[in-house]
PDB file of N, CA and C in Angstrom:
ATOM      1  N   UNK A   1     100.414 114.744  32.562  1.00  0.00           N
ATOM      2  CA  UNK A   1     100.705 114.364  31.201  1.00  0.00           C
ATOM      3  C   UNK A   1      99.449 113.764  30.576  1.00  0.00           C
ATOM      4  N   UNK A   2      99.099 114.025  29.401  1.00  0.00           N
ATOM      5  CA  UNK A   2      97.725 113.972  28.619  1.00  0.00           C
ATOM      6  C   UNK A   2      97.803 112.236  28.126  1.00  0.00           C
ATOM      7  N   UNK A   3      99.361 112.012  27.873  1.00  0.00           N
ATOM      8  CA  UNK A   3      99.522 110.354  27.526  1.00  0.00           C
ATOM      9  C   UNK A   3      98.878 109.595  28.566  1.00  0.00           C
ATOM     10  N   UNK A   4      99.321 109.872  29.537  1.00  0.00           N
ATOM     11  CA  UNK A   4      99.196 108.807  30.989  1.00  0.00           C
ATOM     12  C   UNK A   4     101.001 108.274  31.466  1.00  0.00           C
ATOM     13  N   UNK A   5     101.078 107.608  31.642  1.00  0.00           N
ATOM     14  CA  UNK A   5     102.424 106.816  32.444  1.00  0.00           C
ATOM     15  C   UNK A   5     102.713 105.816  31.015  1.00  0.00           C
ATOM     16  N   UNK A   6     104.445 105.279  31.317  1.00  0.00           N
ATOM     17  CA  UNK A   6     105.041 104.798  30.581  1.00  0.00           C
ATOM     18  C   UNK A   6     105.331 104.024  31.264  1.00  0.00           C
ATOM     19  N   UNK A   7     105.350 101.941  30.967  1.00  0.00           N
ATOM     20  CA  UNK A   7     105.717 101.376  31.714  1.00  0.00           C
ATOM     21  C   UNK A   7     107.192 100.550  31.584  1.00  0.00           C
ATOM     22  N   UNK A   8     107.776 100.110  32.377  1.00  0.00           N
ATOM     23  CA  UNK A   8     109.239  99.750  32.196  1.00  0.00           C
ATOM     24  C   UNK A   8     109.555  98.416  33.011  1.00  0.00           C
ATOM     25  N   UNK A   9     109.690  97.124  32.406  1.00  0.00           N
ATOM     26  CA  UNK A   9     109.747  96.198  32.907  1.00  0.00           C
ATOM     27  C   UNK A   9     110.706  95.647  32.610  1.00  0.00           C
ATOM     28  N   UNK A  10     111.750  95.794  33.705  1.00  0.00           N
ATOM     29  CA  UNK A  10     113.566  95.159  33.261  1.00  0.00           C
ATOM     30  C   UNK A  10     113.768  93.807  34.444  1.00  0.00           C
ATOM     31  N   UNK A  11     114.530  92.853  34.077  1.00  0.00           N
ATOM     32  CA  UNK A  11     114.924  91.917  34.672  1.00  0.00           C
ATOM     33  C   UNK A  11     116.379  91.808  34.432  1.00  0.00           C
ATOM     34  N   UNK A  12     116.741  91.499  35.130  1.00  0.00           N
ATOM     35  CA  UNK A  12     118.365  91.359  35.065  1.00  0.00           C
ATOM     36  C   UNK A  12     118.965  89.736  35.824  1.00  0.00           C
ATOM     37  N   UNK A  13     120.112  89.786  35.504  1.00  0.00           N
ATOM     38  CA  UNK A  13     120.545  88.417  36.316  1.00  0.00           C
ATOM     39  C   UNK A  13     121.771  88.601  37.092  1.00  0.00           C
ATOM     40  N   UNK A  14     122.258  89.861  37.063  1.00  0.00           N
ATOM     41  CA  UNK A  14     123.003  90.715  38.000  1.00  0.00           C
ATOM     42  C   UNK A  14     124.143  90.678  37.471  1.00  0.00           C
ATOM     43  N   UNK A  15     124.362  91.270  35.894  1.00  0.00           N
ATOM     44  CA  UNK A  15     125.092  91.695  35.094  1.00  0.00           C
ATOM     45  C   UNK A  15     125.019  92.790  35.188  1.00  0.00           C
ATOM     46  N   UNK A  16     125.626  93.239  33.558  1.00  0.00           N
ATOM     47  CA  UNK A  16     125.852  94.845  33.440  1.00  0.00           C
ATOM     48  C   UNK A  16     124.425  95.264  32.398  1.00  0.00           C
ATOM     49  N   UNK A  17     124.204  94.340  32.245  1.00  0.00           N
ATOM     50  CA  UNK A  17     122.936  94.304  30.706  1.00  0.00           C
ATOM     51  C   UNK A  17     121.887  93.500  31.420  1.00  0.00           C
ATOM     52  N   UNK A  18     121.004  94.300  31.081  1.00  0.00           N
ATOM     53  CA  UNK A  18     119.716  93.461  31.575  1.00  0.00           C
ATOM     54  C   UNK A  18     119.445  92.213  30.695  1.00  0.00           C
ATOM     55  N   UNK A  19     118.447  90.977  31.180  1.00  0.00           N
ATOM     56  CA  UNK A  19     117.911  89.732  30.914  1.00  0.00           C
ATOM     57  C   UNK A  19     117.317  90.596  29.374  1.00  0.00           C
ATOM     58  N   UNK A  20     116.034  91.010  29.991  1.00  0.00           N
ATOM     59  CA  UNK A  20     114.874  91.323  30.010  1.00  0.00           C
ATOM     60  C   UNK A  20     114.471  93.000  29.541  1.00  0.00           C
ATOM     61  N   UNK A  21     114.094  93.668  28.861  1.00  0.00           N
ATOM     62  CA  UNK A  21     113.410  95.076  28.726  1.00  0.00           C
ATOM     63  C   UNK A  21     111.931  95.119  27.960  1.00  0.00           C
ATOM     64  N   UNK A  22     111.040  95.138  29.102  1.00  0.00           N
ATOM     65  CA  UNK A  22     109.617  95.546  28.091  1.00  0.00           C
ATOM     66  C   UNK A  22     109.216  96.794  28.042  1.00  0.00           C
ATOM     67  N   UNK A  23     109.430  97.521  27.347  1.00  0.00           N
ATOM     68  CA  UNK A  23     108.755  98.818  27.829  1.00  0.00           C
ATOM     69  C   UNK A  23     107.295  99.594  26.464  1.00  0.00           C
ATOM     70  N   UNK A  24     106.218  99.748  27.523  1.00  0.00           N
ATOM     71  CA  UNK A  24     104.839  99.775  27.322  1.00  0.00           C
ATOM     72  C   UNK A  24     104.220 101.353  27.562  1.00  0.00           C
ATOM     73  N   UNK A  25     104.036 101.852  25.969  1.00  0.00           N
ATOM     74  CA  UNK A  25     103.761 103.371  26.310  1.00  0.00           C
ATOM     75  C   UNK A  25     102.772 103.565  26.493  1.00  0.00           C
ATOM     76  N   UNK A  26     102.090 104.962  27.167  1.00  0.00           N
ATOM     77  CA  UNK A  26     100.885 105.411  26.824  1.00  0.00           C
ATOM     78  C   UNK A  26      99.666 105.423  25.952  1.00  0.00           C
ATOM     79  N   UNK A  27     100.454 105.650  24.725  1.00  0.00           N
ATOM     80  CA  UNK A  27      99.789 105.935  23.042  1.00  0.00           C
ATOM     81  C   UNK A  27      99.670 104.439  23.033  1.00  0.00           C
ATOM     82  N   UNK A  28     100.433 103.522  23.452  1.00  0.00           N
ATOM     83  CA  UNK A  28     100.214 101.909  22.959  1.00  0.00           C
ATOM     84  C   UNK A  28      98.675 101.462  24.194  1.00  0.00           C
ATOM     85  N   UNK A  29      98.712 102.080  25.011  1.00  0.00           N
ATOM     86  CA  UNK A  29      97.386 101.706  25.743  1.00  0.00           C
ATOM     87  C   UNK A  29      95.749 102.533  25.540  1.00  0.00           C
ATOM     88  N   UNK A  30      96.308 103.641  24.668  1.00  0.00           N
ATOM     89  CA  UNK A  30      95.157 104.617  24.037  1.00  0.00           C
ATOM     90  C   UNK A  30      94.571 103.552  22.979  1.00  0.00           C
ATOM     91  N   UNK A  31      95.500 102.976  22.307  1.00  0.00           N
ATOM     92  CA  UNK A  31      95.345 102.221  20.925  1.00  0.00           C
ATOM     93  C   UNK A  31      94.670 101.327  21.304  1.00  0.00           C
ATOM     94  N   UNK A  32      94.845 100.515  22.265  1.00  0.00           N
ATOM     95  CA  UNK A  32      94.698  99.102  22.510  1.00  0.00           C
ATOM     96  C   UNK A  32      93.266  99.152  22.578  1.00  0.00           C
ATOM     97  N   UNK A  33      92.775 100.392  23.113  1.00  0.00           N
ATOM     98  CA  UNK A  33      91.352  99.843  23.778  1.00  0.00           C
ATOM     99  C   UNK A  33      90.239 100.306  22.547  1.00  0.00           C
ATOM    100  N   UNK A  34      90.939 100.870  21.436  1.00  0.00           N
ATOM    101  CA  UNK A  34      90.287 101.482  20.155  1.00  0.00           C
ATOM    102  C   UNK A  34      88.754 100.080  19.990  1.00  0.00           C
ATOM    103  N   UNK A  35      89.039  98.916  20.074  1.00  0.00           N
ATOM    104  CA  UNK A  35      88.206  97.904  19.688  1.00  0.00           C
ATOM    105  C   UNK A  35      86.690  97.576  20.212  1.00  0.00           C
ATOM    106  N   UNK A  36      87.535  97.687  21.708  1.00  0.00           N
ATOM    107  CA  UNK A  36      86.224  98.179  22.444  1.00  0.00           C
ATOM    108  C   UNK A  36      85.385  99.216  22.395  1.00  0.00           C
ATOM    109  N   UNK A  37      86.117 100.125  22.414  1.00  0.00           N
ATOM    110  CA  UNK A  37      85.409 101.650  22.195  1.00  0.00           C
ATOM    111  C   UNK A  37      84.438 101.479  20.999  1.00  0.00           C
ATOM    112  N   UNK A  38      85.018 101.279  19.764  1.00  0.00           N
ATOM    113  CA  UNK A  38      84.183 100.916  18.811  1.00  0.00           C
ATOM    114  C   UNK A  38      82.816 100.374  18.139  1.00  0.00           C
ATOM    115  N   UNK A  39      82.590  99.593  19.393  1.00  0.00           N
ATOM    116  CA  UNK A  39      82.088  98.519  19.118  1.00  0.00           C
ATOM    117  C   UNK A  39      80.425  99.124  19.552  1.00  0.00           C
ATOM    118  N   UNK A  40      79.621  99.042  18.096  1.00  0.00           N
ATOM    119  CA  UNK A  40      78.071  99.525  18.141  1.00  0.00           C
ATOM    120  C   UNK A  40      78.224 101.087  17.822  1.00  0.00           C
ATOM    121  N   UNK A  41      79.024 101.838  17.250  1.00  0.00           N
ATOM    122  CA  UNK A  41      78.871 103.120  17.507  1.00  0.00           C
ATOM    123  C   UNK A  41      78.441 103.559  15.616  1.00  0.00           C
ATOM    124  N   UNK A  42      78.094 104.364  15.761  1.00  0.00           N
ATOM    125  CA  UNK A  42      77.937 104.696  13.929  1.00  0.00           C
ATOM    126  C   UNK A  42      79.284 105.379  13.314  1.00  0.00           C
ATOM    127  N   UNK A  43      79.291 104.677  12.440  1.00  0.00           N
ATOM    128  CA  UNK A  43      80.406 105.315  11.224  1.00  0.00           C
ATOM    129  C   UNK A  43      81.216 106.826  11.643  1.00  0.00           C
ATOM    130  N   UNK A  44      80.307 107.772  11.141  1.00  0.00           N
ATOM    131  CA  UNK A  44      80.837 109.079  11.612  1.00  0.00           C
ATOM    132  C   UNK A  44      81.067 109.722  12.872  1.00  0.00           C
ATOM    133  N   UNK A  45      80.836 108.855  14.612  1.00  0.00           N
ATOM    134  CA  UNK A  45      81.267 109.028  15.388  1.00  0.00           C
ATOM    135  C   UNK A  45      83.168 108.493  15.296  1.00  0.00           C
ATOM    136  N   UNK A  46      83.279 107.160  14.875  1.00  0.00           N
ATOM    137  CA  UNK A  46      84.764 106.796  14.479  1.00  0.00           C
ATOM    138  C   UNK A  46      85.377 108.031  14.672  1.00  0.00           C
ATOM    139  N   UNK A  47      85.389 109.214  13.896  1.00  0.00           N
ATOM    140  CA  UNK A  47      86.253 109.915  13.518  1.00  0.00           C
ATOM    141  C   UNK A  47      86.389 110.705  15.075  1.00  0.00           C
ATOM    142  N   UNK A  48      85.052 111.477  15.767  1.00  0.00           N
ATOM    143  CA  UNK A  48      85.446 112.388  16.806  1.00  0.00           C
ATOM    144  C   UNK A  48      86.080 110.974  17.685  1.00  0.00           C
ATOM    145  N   UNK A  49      86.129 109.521  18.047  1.00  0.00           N
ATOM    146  CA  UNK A  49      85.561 109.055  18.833  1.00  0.00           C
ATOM    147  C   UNK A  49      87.419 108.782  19.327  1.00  0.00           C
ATOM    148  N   UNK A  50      88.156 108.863  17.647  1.00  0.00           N
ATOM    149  CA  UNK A  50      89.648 108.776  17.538  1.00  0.00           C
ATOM    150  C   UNK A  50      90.552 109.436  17.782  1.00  0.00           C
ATOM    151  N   UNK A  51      89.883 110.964  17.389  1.00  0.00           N
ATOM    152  CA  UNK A  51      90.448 112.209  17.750  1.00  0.00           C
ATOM    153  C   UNK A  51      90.642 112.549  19.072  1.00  0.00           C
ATOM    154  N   UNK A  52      89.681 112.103  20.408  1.00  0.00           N
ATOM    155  CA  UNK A  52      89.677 112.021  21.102  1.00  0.00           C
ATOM    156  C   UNK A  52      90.914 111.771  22.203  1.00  0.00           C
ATOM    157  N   UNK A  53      91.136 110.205  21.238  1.00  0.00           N
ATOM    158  CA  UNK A  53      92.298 109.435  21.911  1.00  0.00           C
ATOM    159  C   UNK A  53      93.588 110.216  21.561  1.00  0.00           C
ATOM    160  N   UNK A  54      94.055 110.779  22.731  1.00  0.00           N
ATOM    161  CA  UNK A  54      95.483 111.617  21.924  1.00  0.00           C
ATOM    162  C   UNK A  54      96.845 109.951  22.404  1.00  0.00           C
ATOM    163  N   UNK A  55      96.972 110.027  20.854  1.00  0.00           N
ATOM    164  CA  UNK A  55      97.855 109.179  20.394  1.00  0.00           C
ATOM    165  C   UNK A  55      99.137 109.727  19.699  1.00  0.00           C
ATOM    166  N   UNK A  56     100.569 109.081  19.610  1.00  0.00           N
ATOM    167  CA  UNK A  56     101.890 109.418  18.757  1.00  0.00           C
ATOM    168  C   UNK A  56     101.325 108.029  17.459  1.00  0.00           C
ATOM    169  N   UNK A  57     101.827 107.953  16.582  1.00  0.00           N
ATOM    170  CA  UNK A  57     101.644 106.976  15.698  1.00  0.00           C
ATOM    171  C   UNK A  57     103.048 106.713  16.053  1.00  0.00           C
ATOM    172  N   UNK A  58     103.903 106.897  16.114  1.00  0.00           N
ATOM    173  CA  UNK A  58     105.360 106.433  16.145  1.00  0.00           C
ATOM    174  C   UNK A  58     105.784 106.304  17.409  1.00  0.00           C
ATOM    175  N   UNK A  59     105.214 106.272  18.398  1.00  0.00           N
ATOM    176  CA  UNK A  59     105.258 105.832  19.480  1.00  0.00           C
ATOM    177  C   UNK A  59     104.307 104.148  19.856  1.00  0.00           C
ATOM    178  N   UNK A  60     103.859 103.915  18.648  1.00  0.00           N
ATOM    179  CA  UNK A  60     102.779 102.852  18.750  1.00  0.00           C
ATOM    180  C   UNK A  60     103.592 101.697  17.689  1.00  0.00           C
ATOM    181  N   UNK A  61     104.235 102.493  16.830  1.00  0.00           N
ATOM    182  CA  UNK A  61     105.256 101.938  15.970  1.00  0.00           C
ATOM    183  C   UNK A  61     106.144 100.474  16.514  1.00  0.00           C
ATOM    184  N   UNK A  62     106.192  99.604  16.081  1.00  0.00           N
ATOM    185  CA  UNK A  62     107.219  98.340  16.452  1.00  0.00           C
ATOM    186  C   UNK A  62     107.441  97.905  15.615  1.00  0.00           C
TER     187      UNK A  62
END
């Protein structure tokens, strides 16, 4: 898969419904690192440098 892995962090207290649900996508860890990547590069690289990152926008959505 071109995303990477999806992560899923449930806690429960030994009900029927969990405590707890974090769940942490791919596209949200493509995004994250946009800042770093960034950083010193010229203007018109931005664009290939984004395209790159295959991202959902609505998967990044909250």
């Amino acid at each position: 898969n071109p995303l990477g892995e999806m992560g899923f962090y449930v806690v429960s207290k030994g009900e029927l419904t969990p405590f707890r649900v974090k769940i942490r996508s791919a596209s949200f860890n493509n995004v994250s690192i946009t800042p770093w990547l960034l950083r010193g590069v010229y203007v018109p690289d931005i664009i290939t440098i984004l395209a790159s990152l295959y991202f959902i926008l609505g998967d990044i959505d909250r």
